[in-house]
Protein backbone atom coordinates (compact mmCIF):
# COMPACT_ATOMS: atom_id res chain seq x y z
CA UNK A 1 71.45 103.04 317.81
CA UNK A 2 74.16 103.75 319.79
CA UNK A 3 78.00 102.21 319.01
CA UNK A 4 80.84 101.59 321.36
CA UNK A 5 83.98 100.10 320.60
CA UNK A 6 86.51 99.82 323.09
CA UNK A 7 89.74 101.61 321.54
CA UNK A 8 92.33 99.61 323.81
CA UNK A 9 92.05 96.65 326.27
CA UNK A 10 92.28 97.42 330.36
CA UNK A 11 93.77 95.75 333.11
CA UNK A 12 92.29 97.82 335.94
CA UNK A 13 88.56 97.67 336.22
CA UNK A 14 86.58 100.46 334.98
CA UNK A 15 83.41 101.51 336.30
CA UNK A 16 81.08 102.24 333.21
CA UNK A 17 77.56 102.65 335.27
CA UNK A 18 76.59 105.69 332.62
CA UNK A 19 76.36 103.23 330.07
CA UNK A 20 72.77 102.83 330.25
CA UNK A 21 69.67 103.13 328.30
CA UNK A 22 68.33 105.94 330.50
CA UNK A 23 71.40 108.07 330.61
CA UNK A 24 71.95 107.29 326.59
CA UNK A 25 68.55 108.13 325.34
CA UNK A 26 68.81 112.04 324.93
CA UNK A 27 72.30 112.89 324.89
CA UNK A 28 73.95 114.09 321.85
CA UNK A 29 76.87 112.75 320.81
CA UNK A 30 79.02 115.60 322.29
CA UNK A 31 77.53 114.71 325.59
CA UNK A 32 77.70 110.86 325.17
CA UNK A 33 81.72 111.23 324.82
CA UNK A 34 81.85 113.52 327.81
CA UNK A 35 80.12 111.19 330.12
CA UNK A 36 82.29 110.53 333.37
CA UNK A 37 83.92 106.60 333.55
CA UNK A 38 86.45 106.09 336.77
CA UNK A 39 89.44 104.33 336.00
CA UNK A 40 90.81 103.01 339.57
CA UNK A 41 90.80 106.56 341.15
CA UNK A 42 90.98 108.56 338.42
CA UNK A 43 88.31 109.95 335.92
CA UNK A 44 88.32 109.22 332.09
CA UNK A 45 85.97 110.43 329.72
CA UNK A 46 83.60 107.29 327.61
CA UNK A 47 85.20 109.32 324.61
CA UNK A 48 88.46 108.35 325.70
CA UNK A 49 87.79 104.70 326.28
CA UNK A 50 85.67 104.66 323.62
CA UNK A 51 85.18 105.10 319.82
CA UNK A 52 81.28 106.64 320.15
CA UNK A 53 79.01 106.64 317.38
CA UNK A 54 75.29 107.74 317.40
CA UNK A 55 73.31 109.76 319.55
CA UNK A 56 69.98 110.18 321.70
CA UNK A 57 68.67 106.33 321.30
CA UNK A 58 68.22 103.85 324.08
CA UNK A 59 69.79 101.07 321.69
CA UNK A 60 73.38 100.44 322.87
CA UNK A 61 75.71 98.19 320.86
CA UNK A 62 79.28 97.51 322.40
CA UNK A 63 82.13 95.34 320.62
CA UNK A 64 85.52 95.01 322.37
CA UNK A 65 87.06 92.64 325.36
CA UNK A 66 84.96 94.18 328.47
CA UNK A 67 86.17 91.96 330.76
CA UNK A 68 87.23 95.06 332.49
CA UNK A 69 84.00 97.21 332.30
CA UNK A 70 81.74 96.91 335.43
CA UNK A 71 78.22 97.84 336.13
CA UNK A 72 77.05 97.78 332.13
CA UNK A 73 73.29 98.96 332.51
CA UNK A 74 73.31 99.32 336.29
CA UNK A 75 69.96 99.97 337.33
CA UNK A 76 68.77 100.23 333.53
CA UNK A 77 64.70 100.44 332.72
CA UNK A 78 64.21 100.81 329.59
CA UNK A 79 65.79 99.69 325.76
CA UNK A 80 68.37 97.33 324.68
CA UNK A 81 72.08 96.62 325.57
CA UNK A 82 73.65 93.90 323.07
CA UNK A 83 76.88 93.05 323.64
CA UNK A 84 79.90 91.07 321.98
CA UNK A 85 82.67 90.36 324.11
CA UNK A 86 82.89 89.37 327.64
CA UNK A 87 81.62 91.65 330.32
CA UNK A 88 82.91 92.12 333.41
CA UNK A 89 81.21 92.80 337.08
CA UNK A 90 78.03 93.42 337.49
CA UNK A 91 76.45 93.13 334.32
CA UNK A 92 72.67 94.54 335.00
CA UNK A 93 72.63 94.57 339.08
CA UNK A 94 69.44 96.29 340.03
CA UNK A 95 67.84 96.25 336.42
CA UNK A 96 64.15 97.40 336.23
CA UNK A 97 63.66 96.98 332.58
CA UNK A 98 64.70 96.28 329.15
CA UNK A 99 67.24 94.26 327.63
CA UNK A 100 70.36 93.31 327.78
CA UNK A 101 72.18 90.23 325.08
CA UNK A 102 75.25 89.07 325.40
CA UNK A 103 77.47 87.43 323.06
CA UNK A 104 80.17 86.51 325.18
CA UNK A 105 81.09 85.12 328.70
CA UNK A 106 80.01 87.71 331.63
CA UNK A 107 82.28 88.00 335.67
CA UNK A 108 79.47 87.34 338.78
CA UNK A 109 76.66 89.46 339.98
CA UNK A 110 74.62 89.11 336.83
CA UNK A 111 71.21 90.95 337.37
CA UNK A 112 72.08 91.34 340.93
CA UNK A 113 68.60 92.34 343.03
CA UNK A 114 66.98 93.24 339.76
CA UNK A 115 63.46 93.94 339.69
CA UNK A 116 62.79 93.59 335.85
CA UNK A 117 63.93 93.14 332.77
CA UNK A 118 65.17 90.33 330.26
CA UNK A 119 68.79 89.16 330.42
CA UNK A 120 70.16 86.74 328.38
CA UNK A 121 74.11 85.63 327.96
CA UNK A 122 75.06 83.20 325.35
CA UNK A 123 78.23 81.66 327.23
CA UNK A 124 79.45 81.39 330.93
CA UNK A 125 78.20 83.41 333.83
CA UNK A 126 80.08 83.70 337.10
CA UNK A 127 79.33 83.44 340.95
CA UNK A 128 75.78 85.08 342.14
CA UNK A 129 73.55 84.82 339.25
CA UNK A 130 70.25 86.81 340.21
CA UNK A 131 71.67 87.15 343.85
CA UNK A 132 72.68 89.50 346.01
CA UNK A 133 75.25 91.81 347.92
CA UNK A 134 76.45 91.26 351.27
CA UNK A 135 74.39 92.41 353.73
CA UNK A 136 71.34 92.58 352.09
CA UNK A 137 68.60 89.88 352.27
CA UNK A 138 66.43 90.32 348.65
CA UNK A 139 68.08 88.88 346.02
CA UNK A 140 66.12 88.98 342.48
CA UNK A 141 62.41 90.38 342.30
CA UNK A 142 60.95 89.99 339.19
CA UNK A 143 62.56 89.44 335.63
CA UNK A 144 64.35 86.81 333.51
CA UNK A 145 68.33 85.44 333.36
CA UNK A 146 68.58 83.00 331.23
CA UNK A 147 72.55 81.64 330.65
CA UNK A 148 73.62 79.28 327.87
CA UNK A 149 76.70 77.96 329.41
CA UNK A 150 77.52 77.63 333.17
CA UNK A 151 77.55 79.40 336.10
CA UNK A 152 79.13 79.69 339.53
CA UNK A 153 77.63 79.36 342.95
CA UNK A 154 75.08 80.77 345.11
CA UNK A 155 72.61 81.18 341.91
CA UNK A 156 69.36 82.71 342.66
CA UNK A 157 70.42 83.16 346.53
CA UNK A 158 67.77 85.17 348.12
CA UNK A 159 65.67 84.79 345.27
CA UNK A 160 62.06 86.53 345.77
CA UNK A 161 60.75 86.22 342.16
CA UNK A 162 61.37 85.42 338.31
CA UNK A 163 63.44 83.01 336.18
CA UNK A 164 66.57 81.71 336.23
CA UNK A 165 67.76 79.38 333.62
CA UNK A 166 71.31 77.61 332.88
CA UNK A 167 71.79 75.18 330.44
CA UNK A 168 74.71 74.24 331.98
CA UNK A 169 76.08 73.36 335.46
CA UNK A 170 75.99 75.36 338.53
CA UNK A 171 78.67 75.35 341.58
CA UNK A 172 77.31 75.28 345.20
CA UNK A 173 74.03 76.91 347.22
CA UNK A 174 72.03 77.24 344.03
CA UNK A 175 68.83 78.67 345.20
CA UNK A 176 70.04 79.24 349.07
CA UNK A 177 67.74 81.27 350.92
CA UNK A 178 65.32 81.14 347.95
CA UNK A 179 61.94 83.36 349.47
CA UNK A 180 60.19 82.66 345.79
CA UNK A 181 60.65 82.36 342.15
CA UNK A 182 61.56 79.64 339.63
CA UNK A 183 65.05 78.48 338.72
CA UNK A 184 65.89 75.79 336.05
CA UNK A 185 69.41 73.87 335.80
CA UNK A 186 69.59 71.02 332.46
CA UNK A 187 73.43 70.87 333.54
CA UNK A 188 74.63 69.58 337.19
CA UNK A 189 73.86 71.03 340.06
CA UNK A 190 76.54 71.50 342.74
CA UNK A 191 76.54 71.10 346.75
CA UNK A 192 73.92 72.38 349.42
CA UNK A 193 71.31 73.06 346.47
CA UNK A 194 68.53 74.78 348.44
CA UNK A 195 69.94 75.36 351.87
CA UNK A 196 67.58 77.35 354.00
CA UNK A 197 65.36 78.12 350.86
CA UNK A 198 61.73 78.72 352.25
CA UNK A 199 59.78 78.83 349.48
CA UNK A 200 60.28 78.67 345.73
CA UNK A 201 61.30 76.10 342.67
CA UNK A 202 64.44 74.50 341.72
CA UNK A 203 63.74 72.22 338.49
CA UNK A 204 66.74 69.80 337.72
CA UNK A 205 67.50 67.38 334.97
CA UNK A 206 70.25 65.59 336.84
CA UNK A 207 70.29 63.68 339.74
CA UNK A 208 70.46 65.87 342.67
CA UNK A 209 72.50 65.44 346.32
CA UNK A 210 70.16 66.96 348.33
CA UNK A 211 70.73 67.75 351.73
CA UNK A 212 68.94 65.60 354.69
CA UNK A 213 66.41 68.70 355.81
CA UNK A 214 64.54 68.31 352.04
CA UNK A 215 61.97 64.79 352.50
CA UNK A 216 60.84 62.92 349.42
CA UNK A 217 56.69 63.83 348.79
CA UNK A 218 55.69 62.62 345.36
CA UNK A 219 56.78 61.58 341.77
CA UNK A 220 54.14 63.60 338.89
CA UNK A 221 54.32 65.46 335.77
CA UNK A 222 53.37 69.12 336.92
CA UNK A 223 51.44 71.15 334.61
CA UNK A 224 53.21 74.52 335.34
CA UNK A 225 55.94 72.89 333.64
CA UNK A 226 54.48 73.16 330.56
CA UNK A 227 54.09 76.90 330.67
CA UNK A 228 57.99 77.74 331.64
CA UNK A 229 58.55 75.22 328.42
CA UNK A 230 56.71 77.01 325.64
CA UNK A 231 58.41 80.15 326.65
CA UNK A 232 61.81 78.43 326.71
CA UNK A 233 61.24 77.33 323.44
CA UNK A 234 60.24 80.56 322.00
CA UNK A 235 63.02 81.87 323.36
CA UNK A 236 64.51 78.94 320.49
CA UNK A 237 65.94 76.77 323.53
CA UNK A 238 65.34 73.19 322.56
CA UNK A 239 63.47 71.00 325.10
CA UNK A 240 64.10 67.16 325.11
CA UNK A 241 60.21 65.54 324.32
CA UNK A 242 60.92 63.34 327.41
CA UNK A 243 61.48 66.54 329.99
CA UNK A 244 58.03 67.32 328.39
CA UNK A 245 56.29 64.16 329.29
CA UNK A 246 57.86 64.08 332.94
CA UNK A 247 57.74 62.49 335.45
CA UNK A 248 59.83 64.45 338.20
CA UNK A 249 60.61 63.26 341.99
CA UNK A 250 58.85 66.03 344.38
CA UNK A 251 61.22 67.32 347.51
CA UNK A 252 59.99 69.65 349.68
CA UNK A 253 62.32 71.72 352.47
CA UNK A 254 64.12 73.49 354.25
CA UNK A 255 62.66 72.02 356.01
CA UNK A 256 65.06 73.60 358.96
CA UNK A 257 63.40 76.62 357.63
CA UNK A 258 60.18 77.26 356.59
CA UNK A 259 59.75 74.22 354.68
CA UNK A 260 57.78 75.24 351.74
CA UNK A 261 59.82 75.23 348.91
CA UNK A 262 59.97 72.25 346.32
CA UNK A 263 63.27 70.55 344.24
CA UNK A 264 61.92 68.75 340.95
CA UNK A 265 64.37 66.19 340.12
CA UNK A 266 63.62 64.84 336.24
CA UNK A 267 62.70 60.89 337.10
CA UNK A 268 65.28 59.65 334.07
């Protein structure tokens, strides 16, 4: 395993995208502490932000407040990234595979257009959860967020595939322009939930203001359900017996788009 401990707190962002799995996995140390960071426009060394311990392991352990630190396993595919602290920017955007933990609260663009992998933050998350950058049009592909506390808005926007799940409450356009994919919200969901989603699942525990272009279809207990709770509770995330048992409210829109995505609203 690898250890980082930040030697002094920053108030200009740094961008850390070497600290990754795939870069970490066969340097020696001498290497590791040479690695190139960019503080504003200048270049410091991860040795010199720092205090490095290990070598040549895809298991990366970071203590410190990185509020400051962006792009923490930027494109990562491989191994483990625990963290404790908060993280800042871009925690995991474009993530193909492994890990990352995080004992802390984390800025926006977690798991940005990732394609893989298994992220999971035990507080707050910020704005684009699983989204993506302006000017693209593919948000997450594939993979798993899962949030313990809240998290801003536009979560899951662009969505194509995987999981999403907060625990607590989401701000606006959760699941906007959702193409596919699952995302689950036990807290409260903000404004414009869905808008222009085409196809895809929102699951909700809390009443829901749903815009006028999503029409009532149904009220069941749907089976898939079941599946996305046995993994959430090996993943030792406590599920409520009666979100077990059902029933939900069915909504289908956008109806002002293609019209095939669906809104489960828990039927309390």
């Amino acid at each position: 395993m690898i250890l980082l401990k930040l030697k002094e707190k920053y108030d200009i962002p740094i961008e850390a995208e070497v600290i990754s799995p795939d870069i970490f996995f066969d340097k020696t140390h001498t290497e590791l502490c040479g690695l190139p960071l960019y503080y504003g426009n200048k270049e410091k060394k991860l040795g010199e932000v720092f205090e490095v311990e290990g070598e040549k392991s895809d298991q990366i352990y970071l203590e410190g407040d990185l509020s400051k630190i962006k792009k923490i396993g930027f494109g990562m595919s491989r191994g483990k990234i625990s963290i404790k602290g908060n993280v800042g920017l871009h925690l995991g955007a474009f993530m193909k595979g492994g890990e990352i933990f995080v004992e802390g609260d984390v800025d926006s663009w977690v798991g940005a257009e990732m394609t893989g992998g298994f992220i999971r933050i035990k507080g707050n998350a910020g704005n684009r959860v699983g989204g993506i950058y302006r000017g693209t049009t593919v948000g997450m592909n594939r993979g798993t967020i899962i949030v313990e506390g809240n998290a801003g808005y536009e979560v899951g926007s662009f969505m194509r595939r995987g999981l999403i799940v907060i625990l607590g409450n989401v701000g606006d356009f959760t699941g906007s322009y959702m193409i596919a994919g699952t995302i689950f919200v036990f807290g409260t969901l903000g404004a414009r939930t869905g808008a222009g989603m085409r196809r895809g699942t929102i699951v909700t525990f809390n009443p829901v203001s749903l815009l006028p272009t999503f029409k009532y279809d149904t009220t069941y207990t749907p089976d898939f359900l079941r599946v996305y709770f046995h993994f959430l509770k090996k993943q030792g995330i406590s599920i409520k017996e009666e979100y077990l048992k059902g029933p939900y409210r069915r909504y289908h829109g956008d109806i002002s788009e293609l019209g095939k995505g669906e809104i489960l609203e828990f039927a309390a």
